[in-house]
Every structure is written in C-alpha cells, then in structure tokens.
PDB file of N, CA and C in Angstrom:
ATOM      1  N   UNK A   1       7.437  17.801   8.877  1.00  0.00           N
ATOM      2  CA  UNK A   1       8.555  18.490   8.272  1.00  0.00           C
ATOM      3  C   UNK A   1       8.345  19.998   8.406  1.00  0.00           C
ATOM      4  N   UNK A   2       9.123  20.525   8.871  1.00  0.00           N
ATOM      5  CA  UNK A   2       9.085  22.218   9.180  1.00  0.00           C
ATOM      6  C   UNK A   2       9.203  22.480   7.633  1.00  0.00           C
ATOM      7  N   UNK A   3       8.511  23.907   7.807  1.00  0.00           N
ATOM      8  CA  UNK A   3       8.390  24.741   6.723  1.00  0.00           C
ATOM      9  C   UNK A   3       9.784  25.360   6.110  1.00  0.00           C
ATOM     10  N   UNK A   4       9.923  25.689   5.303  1.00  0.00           N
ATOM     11  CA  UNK A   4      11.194  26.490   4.883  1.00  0.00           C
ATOM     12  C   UNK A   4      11.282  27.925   4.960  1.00  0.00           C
ATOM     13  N   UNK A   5      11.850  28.746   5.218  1.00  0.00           N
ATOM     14  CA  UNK A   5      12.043  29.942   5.406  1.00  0.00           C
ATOM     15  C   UNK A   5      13.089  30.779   4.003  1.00  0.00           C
ATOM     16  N   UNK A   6      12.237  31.354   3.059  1.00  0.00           N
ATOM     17  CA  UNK A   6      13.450  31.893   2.651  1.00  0.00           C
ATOM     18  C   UNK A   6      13.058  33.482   2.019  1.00  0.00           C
ATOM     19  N   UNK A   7      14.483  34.238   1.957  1.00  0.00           N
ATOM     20  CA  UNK A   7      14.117  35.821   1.495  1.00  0.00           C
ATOM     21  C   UNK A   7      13.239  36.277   0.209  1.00  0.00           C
ATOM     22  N   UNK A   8      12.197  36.999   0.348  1.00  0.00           N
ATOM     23  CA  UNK A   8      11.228  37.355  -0.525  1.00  0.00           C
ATOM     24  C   UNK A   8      12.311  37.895  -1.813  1.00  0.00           C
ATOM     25  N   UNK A   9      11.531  37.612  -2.677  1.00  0.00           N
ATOM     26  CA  UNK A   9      12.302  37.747  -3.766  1.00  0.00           C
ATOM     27  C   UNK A   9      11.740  39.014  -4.275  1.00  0.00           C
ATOM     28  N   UNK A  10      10.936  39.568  -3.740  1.00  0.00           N
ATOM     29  CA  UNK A  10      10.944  40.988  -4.740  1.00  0.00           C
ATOM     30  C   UNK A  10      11.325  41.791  -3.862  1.00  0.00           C
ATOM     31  N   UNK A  11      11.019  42.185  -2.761  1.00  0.00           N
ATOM     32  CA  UNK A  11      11.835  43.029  -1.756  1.00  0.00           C
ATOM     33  C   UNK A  11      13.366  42.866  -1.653  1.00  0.00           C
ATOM     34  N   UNK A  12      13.084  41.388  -1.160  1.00  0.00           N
ATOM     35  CA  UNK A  12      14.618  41.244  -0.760  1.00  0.00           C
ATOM     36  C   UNK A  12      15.031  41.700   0.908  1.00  0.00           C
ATOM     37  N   UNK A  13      14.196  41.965   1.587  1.00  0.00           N
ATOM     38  CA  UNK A  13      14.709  42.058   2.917  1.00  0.00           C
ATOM     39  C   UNK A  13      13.589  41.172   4.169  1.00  0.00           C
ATOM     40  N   UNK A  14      12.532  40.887   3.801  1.00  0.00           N
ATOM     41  CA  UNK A  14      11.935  39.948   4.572  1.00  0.00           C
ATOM     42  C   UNK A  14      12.116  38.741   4.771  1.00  0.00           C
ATOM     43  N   UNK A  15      11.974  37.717   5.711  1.00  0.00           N
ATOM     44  CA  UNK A  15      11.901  36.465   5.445  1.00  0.00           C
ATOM     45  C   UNK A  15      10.582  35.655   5.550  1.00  0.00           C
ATOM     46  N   UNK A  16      10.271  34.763   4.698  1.00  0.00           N
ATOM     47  CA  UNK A  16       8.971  34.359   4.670  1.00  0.00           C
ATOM     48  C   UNK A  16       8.507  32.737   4.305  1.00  0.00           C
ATOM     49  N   UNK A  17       7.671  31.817   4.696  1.00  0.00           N
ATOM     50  CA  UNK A  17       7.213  30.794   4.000  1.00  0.00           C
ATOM     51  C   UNK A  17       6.699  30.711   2.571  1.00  0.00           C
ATOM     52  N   UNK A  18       6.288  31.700   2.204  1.00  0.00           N
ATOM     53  CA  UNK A  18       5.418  31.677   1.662  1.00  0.00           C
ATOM     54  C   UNK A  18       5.614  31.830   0.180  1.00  0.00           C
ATOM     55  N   UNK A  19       5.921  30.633  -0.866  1.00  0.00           N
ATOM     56  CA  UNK A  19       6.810  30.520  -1.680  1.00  0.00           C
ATOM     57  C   UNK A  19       5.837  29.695  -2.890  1.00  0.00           C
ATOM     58  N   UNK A  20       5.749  29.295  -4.113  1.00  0.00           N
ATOM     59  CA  UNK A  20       5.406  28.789  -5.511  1.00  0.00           C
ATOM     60  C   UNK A  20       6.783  28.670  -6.246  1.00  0.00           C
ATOM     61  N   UNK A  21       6.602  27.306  -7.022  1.00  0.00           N
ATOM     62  CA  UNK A  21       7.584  26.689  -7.296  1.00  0.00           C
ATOM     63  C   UNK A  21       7.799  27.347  -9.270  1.00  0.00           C
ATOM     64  N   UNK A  22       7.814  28.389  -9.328  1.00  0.00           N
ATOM     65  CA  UNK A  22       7.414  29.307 -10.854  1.00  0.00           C
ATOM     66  C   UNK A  22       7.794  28.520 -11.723  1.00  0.00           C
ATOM     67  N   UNK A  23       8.920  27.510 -11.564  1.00  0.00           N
ATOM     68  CA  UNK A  23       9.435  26.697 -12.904  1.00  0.00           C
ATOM     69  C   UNK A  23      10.109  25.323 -12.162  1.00  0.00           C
ATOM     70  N   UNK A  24      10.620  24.590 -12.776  1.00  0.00           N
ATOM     71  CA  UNK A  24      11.333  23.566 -12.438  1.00  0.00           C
ATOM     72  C   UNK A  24      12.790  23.636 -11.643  1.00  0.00           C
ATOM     73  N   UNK A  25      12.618  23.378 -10.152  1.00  0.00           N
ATOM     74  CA  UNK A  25      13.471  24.234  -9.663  1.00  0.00           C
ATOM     75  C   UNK A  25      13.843  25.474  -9.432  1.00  0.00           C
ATOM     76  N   UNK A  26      13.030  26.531  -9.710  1.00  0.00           N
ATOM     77  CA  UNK A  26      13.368  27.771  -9.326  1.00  0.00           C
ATOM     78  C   UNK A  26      11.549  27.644  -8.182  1.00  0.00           C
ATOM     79  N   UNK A  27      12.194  28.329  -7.188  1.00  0.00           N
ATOM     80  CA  UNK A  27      11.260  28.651  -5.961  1.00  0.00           C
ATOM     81  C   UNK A  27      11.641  29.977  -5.571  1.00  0.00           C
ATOM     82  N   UNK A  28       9.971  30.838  -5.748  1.00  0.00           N
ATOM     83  CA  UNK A  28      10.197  31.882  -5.659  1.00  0.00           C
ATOM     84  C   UNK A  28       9.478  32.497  -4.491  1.00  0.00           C
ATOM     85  N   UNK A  29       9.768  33.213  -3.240  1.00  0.00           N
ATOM     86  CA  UNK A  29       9.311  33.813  -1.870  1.00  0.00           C
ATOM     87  C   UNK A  29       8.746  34.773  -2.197  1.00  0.00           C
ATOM     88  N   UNK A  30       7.481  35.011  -1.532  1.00  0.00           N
ATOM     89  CA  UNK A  30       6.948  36.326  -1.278  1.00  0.00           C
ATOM     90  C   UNK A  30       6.351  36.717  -0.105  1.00  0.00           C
ATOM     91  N   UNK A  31       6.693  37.777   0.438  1.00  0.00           N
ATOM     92  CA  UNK A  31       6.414  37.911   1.937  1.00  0.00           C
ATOM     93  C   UNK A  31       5.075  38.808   1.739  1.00  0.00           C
ATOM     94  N   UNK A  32       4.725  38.631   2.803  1.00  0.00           N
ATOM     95  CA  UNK A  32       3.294  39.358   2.705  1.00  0.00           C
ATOM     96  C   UNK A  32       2.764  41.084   2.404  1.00  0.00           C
ATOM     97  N   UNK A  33       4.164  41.425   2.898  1.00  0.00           N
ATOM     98  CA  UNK A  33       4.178  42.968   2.661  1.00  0.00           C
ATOM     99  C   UNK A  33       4.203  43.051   0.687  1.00  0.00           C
ATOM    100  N   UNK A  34       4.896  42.654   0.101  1.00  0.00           N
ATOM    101  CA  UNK A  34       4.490  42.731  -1.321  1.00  0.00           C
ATOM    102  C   UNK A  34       3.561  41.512  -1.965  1.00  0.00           C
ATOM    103  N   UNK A  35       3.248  40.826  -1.141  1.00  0.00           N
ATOM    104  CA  UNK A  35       1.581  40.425  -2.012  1.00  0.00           C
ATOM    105  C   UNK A  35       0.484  41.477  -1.077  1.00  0.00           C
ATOM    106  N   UNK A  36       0.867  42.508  -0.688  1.00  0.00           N
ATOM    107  CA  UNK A  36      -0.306  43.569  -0.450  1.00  0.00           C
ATOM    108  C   UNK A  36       0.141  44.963  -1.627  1.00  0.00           C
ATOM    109  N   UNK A  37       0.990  44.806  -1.969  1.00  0.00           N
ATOM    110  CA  UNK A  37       1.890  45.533  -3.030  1.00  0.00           C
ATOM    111  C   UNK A  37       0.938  44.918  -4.314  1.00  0.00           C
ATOM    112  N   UNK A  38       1.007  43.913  -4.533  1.00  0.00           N
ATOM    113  CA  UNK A  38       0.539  43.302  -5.965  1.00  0.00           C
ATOM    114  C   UNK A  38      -1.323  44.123  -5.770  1.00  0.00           C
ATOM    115  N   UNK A  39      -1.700  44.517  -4.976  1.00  0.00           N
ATOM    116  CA  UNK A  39      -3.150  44.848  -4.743  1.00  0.00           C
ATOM    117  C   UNK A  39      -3.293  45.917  -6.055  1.00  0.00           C
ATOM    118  N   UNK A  40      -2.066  46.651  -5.817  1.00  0.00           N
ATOM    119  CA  UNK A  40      -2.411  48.495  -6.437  1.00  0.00           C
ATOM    120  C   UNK A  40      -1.037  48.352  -7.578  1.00  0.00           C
ATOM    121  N   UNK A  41      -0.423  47.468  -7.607  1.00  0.00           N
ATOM    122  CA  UNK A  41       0.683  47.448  -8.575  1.00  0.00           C
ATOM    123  C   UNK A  41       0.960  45.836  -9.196  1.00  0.00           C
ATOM    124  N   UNK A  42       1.484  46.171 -10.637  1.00  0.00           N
ATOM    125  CA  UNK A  42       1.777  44.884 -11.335  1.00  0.00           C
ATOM    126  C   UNK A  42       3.258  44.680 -10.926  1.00  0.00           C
ATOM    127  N   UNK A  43       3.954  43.502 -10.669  1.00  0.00           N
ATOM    128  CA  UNK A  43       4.957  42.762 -10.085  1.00  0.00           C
ATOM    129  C   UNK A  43       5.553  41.961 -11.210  1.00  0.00           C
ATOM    130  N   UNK A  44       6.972  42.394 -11.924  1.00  0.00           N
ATOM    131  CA  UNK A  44       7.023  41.601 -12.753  1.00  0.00           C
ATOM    132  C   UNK A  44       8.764  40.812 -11.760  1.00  0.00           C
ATOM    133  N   UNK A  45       9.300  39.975 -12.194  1.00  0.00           N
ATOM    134  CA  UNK A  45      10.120  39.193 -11.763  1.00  0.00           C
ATOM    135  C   UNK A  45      11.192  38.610 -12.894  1.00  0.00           C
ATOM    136  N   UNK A  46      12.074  38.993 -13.280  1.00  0.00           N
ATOM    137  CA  UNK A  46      12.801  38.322 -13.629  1.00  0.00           C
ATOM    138  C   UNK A  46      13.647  37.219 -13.674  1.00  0.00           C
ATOM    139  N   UNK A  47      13.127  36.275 -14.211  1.00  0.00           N
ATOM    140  CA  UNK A  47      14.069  34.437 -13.202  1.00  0.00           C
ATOM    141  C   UNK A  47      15.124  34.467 -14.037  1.00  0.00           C
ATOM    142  N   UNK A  48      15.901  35.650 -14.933  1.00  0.00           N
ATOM    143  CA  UNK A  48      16.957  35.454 -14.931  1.00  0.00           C
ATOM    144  C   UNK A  48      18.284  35.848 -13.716  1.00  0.00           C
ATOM    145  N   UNK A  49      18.032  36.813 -13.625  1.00  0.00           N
ATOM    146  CA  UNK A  49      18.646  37.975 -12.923  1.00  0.00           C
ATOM    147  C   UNK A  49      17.833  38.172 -11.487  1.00  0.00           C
ATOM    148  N   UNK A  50      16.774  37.850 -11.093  1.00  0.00           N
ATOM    149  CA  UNK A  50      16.314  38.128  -9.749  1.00  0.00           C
ATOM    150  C   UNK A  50      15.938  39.574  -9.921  1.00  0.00           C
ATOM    151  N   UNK A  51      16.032  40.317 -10.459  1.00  0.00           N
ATOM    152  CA  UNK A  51      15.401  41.969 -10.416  1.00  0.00           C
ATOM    153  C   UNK A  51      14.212  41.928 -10.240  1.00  0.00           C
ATOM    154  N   UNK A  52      13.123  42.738  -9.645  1.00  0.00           N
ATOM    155  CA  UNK A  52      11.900  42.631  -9.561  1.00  0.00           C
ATOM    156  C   UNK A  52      11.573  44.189 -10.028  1.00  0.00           C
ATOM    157  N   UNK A  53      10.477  44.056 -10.709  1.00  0.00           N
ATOM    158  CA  UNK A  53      10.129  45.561 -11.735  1.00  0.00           C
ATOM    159  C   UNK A  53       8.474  45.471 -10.932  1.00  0.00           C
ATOM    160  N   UNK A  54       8.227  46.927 -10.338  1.00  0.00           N
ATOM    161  CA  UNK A  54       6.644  47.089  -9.435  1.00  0.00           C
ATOM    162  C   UNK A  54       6.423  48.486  -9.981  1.00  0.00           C
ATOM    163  N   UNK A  55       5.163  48.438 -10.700  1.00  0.00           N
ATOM    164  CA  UNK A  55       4.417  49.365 -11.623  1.00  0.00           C
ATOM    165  C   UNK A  55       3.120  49.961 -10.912  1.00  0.00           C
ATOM    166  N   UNK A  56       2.385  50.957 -10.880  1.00  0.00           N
ATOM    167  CA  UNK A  56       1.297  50.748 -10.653  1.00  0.00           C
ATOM    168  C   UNK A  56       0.334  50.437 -11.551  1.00  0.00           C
ATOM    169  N   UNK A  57      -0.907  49.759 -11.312  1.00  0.00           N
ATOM    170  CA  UNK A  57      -1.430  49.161 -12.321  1.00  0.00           C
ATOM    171  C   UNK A  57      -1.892  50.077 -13.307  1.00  0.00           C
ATOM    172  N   UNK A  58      -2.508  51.006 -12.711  1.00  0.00           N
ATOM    173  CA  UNK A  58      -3.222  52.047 -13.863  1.00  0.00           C
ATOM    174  C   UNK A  58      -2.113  52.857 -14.393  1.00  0.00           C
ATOM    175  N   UNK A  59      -0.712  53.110 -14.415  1.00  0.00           N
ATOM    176  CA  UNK A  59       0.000  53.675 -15.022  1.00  0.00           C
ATOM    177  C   UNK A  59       0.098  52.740 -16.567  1.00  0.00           C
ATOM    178  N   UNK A  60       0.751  51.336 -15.883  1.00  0.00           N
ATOM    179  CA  UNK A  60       0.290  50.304 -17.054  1.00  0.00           C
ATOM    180  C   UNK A  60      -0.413  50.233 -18.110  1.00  0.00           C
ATOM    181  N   UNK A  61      -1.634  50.265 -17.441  1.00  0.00           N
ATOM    182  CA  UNK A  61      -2.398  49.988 -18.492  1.00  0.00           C
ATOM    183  C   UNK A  61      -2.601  50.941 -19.452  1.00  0.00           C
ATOM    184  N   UNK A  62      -2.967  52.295 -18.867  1.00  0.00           N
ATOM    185  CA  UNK A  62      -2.785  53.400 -19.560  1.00  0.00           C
ATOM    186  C   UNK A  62      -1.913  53.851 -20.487  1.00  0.00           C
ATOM    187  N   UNK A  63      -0.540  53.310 -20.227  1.00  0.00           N
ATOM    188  CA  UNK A  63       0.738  53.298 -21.310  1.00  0.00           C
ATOM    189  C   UNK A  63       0.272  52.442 -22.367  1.00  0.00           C
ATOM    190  N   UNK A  64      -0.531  51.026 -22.396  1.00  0.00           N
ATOM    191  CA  UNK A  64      -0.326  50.433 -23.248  1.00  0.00           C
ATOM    192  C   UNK A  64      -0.613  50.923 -24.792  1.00  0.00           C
ATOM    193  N   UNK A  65       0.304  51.050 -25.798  1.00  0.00           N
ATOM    194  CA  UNK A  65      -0.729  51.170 -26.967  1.00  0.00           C
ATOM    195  C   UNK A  65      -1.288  49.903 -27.433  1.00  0.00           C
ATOM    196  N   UNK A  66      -0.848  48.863 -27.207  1.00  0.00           N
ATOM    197  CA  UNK A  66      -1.548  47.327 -27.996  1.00  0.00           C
ATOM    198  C   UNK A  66      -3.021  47.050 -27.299  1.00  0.00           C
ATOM    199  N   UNK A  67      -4.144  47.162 -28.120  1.00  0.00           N
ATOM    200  CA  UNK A  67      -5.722  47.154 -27.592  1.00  0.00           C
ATOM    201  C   UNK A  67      -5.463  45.763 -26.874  1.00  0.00           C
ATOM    202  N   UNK A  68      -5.059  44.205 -27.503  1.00  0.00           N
ATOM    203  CA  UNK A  68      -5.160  43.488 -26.791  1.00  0.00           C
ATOM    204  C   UNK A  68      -4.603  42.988 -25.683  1.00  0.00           C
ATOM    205  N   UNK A  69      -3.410  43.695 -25.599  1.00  0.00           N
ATOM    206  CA  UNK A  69      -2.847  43.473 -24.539  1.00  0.00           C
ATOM    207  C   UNK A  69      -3.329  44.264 -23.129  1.00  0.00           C
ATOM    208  N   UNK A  70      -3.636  45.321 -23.541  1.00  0.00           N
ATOM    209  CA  UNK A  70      -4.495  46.348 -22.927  1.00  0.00           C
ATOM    210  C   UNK A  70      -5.577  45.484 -22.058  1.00  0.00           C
ATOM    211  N   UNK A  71      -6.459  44.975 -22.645  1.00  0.00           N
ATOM    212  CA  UNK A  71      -7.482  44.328 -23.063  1.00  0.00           C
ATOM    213  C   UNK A  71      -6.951  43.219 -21.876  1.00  0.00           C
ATOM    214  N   UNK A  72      -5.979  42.079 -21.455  1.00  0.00           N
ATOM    215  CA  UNK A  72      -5.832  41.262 -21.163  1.00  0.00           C
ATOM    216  C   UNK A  72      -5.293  41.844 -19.402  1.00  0.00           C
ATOM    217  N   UNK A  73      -4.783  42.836 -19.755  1.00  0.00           N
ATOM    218  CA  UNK A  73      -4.671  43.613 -18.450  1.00  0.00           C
ATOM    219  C   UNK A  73      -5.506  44.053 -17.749  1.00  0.00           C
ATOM    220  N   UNK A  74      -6.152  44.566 -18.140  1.00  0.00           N
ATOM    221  CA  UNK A  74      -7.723  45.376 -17.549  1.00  0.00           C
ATOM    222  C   UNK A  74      -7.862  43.701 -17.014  1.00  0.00           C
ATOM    223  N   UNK A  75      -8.552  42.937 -17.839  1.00  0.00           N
ATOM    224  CA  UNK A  75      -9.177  41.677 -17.415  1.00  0.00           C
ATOM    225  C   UNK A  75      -8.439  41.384 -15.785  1.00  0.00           C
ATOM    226  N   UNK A  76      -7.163  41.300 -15.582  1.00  0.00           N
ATOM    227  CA  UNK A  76      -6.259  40.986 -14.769  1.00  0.00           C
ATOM    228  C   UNK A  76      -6.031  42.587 -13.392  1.00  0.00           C
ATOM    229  N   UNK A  77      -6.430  43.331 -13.260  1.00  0.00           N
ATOM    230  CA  UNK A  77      -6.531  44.339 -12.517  1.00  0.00           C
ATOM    231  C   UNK A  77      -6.640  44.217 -11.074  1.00  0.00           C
ATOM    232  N   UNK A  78      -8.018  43.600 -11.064  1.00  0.00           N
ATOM    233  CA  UNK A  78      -8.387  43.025  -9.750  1.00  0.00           C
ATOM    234  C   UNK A  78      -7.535  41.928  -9.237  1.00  0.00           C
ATOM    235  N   UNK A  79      -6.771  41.129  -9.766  1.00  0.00           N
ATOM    236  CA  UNK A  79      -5.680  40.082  -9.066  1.00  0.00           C
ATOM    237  C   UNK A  79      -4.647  40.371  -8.568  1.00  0.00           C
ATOM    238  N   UNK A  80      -4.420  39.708  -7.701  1.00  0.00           N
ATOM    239  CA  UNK A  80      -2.335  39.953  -7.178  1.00  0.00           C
ATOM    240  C   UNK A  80      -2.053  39.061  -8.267  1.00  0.00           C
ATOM    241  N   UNK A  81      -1.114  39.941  -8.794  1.00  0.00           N
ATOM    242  CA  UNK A  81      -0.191  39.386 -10.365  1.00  0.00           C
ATOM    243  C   UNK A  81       0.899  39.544  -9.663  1.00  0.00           C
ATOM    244  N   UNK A  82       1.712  38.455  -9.751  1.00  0.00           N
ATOM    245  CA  UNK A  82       3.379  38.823 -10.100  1.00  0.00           C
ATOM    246  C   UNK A  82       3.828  37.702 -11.161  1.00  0.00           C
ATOM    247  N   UNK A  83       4.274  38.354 -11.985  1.00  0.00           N
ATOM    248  CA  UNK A  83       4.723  37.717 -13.433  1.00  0.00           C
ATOM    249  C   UNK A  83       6.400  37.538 -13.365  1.00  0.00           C
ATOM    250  N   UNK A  84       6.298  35.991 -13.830  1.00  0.00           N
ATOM    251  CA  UNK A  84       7.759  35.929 -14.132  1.00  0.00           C
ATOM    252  C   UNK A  84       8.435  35.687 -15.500  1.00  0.00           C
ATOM    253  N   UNK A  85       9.212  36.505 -15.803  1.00  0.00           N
ATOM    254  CA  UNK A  85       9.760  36.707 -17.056  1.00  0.00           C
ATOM    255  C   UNK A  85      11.493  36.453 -17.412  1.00  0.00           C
ATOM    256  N   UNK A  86      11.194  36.046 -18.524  1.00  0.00           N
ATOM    257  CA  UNK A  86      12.662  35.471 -18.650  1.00  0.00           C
ATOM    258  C   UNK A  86      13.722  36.284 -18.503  1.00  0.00           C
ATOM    259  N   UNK A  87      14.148  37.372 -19.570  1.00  0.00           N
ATOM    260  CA  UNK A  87      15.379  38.251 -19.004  1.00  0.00           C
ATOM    261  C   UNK A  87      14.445  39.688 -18.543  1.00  0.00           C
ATOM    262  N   UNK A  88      15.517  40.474 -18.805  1.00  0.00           N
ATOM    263  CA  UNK A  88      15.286  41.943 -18.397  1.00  0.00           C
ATOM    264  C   UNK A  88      15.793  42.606 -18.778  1.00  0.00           C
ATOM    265  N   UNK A  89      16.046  44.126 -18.635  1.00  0.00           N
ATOM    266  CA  UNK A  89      16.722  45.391 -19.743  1.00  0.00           C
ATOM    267  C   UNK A  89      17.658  45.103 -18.735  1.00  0.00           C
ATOM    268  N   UNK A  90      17.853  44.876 -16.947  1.00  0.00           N
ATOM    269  CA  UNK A  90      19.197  44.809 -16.691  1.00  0.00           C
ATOM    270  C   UNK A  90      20.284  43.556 -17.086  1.00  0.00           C
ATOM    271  N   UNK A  91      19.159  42.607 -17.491  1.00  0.00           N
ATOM    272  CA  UNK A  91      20.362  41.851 -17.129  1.00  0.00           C
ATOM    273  C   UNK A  91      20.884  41.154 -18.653  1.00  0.00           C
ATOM    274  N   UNK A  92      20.036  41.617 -19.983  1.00  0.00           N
ATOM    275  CA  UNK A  92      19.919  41.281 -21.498  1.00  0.00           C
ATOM    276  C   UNK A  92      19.523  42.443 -21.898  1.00  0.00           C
ATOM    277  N   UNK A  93      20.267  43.461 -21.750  1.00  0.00           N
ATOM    278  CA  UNK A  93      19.563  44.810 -22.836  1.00  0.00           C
ATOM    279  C   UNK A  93      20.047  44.641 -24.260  1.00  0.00           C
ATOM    280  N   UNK A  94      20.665  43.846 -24.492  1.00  0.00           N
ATOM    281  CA  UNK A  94      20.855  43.596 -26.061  1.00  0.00           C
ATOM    282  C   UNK A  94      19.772  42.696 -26.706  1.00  0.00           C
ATOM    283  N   UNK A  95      19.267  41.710 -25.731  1.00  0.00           N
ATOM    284  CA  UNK A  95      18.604  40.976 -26.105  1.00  0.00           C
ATOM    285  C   UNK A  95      16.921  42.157 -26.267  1.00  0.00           C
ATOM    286  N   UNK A  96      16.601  42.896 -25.354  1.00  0.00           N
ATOM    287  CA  UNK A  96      15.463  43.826 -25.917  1.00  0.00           C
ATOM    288  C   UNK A  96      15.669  44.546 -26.921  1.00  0.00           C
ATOM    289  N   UNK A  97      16.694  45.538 -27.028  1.00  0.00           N
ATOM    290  CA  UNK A  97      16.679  46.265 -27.908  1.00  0.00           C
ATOM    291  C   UNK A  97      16.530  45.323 -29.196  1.00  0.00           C
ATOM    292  N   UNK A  98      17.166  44.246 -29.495  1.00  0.00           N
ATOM    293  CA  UNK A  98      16.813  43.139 -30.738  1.00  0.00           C
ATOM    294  C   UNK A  98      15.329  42.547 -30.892  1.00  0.00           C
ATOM    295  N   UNK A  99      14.707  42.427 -29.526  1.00  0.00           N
ATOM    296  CA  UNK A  99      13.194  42.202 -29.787  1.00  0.00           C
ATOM    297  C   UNK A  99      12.605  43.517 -30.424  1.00  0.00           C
ATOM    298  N   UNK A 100      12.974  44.507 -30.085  1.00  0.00           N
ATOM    299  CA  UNK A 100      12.113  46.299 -30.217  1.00  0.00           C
ATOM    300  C   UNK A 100      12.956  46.309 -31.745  1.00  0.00           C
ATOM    301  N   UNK A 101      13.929  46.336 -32.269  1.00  0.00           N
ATOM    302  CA  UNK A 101      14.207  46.432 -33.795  1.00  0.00           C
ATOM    303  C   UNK A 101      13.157  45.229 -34.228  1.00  0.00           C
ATOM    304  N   UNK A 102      13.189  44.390 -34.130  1.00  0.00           N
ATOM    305  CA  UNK A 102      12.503  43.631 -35.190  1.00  0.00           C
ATOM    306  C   UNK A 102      11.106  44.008 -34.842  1.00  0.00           C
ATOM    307  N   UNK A 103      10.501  44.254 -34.017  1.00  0.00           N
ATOM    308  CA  UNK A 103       9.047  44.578 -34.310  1.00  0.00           C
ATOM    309  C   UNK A 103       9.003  46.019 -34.656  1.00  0.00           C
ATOM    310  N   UNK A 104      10.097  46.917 -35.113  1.00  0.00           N
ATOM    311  CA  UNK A 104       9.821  48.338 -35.585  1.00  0.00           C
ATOM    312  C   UNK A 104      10.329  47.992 -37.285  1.00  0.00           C
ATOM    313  N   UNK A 105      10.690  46.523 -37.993  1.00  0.00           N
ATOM    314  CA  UNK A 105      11.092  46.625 -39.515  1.00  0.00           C
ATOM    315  C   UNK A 105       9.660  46.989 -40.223  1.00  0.00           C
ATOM    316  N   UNK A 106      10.322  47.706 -40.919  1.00  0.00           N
ATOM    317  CA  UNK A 106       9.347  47.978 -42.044  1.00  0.00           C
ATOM    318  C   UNK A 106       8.697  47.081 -42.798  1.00  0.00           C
ATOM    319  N   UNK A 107       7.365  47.250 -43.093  1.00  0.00           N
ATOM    320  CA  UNK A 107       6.671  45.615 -43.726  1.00  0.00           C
ATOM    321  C   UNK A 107       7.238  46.336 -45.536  1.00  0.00           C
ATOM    322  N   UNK A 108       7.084  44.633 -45.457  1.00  0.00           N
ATOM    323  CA  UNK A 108       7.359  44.728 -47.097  1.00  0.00           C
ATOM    324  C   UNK A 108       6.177  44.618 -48.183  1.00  0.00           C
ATOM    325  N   UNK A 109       6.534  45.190 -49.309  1.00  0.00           N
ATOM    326  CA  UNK A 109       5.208  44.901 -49.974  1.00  0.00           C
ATOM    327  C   UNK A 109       5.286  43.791 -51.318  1.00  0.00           C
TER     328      UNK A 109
END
C-alpha cells in the first residue's frame, strides 16, 4: 500500500509522509523542514482551527512565571515538541480570556 502524501500542517506549503495520528481521526503532517524547526523552537498546534503557534524555546521558558511549569519545560528543551492543543486566541478568544479571568479571581477568605 503506497504511503499517503499530505500538506504539513504547521507550514502549510510542503508536502510530506510523514504524519501521527494526534487524536482519533485527526492526522497530523509534518514535513521535515519544521521538525528541524521544533530543534530551537516550541510548536504548538491547534486541532481546532489548524493555526500553528512557533516560539523559540528560550524565549518560553524565560517568560514563564509558573516554577512548575517552567520546570516541565526546561525538562522538555532538548526534544522536538509539537504540542497539540485544543482551541486558540484565534479561533476561541472568548474562551481564553474566560480561562485568564478565572485564574486572576480574588481568593476568598
């Protein structure tokens, strides 16, 4: 059975085999030019919307204020990461800004 051919999903202009099945039915391409990208930058992916968000890593980490998350990144540095995430600020910015209010309420006493 021949291989399948389909457009890298974070670029968007290559065509490639070279694909992981991220969820049930969603199959996601990556051509080789951005898994040499994932070397020096974090790759995030949105499987709602298809947007792809490419950071460099040490900007990342350096932004983080959360120690453990920090912490879980560093650990992850040396890998080709590309992370897939449910929405995005393009394609649910109501839905973030509602995650970012509720973790800025004031605790109660």
């Amino acid at each position: 059975m021949p291989e399948k051919f389909g457009r890298c999903d974070i670029c968007k202009k290559e065509y490639t085999t070279l694909n992981v099945e991220a969820m049930p039915g969603r199959v996601v391409y990556v051509c080789h030019t951005c898994i040499e990208k994932a070397k020096e930058n974090f790759i995030w992916l949105c499987m709602s919307c298809g947007k792809a968000y490419i950071r460099p890593k040490d900007s990342v980490i350096n932004g983080l204020q959360d120690q453990e998350l920090k912490k879980a990144y560093l650990m992850c540095k040396e890998m080709l990461l590309i992370q897939g995430i449910d929405v995005c600020t393009g394609c649910h910015p109501e839905m973030m800004l509602d995650y970012m209010e509720s973790r800025q309420a004031p605790a109660e006493c």
